[in-house]
Structure formats: C-alpha cells, structure tokens
Protein backbone atom coordinates (compact mmCIF):
# COMPACT_ATOMS: atom_id res chain seq x y z
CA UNK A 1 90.21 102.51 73.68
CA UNK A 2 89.56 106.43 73.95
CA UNK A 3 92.12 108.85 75.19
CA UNK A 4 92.18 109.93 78.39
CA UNK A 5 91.79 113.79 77.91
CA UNK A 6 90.28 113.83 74.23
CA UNK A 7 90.18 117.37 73.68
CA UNK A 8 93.87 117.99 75.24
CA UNK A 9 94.86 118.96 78.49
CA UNK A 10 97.97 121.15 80.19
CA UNK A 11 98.76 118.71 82.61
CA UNK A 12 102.56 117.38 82.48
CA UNK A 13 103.05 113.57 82.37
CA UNK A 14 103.78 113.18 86.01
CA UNK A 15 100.55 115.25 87.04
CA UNK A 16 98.37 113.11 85.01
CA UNK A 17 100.20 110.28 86.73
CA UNK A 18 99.81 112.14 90.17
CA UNK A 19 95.87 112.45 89.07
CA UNK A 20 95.44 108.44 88.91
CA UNK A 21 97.49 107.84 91.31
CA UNK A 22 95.00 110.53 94.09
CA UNK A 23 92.18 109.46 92.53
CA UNK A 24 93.19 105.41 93.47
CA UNK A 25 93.96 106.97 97.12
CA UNK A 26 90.88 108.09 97.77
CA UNK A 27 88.94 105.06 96.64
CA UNK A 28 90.90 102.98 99.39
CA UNK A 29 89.24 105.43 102.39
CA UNK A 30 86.52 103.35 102.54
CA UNK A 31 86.26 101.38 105.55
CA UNK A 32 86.52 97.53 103.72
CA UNK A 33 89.88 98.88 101.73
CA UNK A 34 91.78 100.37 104.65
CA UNK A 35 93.40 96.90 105.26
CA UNK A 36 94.51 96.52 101.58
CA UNK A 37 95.58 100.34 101.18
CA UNK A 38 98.17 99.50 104.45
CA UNK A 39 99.83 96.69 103.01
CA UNK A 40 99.75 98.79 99.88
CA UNK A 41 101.66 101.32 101.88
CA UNK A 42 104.20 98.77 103.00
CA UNK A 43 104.46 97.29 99.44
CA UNK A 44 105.42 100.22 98.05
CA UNK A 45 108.08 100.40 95.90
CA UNK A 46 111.09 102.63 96.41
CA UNK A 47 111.04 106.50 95.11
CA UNK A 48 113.26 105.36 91.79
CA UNK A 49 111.64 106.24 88.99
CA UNK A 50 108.97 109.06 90.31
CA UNK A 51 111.83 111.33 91.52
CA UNK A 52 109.69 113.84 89.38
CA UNK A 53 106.21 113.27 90.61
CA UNK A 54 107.41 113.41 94.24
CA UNK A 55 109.21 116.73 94.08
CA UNK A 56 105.31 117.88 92.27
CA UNK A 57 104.21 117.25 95.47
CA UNK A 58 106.63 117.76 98.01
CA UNK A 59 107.42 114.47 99.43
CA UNK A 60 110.85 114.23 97.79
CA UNK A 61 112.50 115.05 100.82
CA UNK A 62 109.83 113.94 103.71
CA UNK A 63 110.05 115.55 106.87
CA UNK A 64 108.96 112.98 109.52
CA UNK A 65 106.86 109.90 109.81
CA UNK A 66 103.88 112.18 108.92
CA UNK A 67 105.63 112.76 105.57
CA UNK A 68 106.98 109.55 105.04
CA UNK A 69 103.82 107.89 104.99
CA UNK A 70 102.35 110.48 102.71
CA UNK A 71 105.54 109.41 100.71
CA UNK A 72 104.59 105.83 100.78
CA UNK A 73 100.81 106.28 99.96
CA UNK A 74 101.63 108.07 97.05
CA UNK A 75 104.16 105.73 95.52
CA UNK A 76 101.65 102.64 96.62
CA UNK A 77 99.24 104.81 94.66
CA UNK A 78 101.56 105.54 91.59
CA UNK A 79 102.51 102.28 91.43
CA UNK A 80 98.76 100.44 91.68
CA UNK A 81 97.64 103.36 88.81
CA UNK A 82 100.26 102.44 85.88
C-alpha cells in the first residue's frame, strides 16, 4: 500500500533485500523461534539467484562451517523476506 522508503533511499536492490532479510533474522532469536529458524536454515534454498546479495556480505565464498551457516541463515532469511 505505501512504499517502503517514501522519501527515497541510496540503498541498492540487494541491500534493501539484505535489510528484510536481517531484520527477519533477528526476530527468530527469540527463544520460541529458534526451532523454526533451524529448519529454516536447513530449508534454505541454494545461493542461485542472490549471487549478488551474498558477495554484499561476504558469504559468497564461506570459509568453514562458521561461514556456511551464516550462508544458510541468510538465504533462509532472503528467501522467508520476498
């Protein structure tokens, strides 16, 4: 119904996507939702498609399970904010 930045904003498309996408993250750190954010993370779909938004934040090429899971969340997230 009303745009999402009325007066205007410099964020790119993927950042406003990244935006949502955090925003759904840290809603699911509450204790009841830490079930459904892990199958989430499992559900996640693959990295076609946000190629861009993963390079914004570094998880393009993860670096260990620490990354990978970051990887994961984030596409769980991307996907659960379109």
């Amino acid at each position: 119904m009303f745009p999402e930045y009325p007066l205007g904003t410099d964020f790119t498309v993927e950042e406003r996507d990244l935006l949502r996408a955090l925003n759904w993250l840290k809603g699911k750190f509450k204790l009841s939702e830490v079930l459904e954010l892990g199958k989430a993370a499992l559900d996640a779909p693959g990295p076609e498609g946000y190629e861009r938004h993963l390079a914004r934040m570094g998880l393009d090429q993860p670096q260990g399970l620490k990354e990978e899971l970051y990887q994961r969340l984030l596409l769980a997230g991307l996907a659960a904010a379109r």
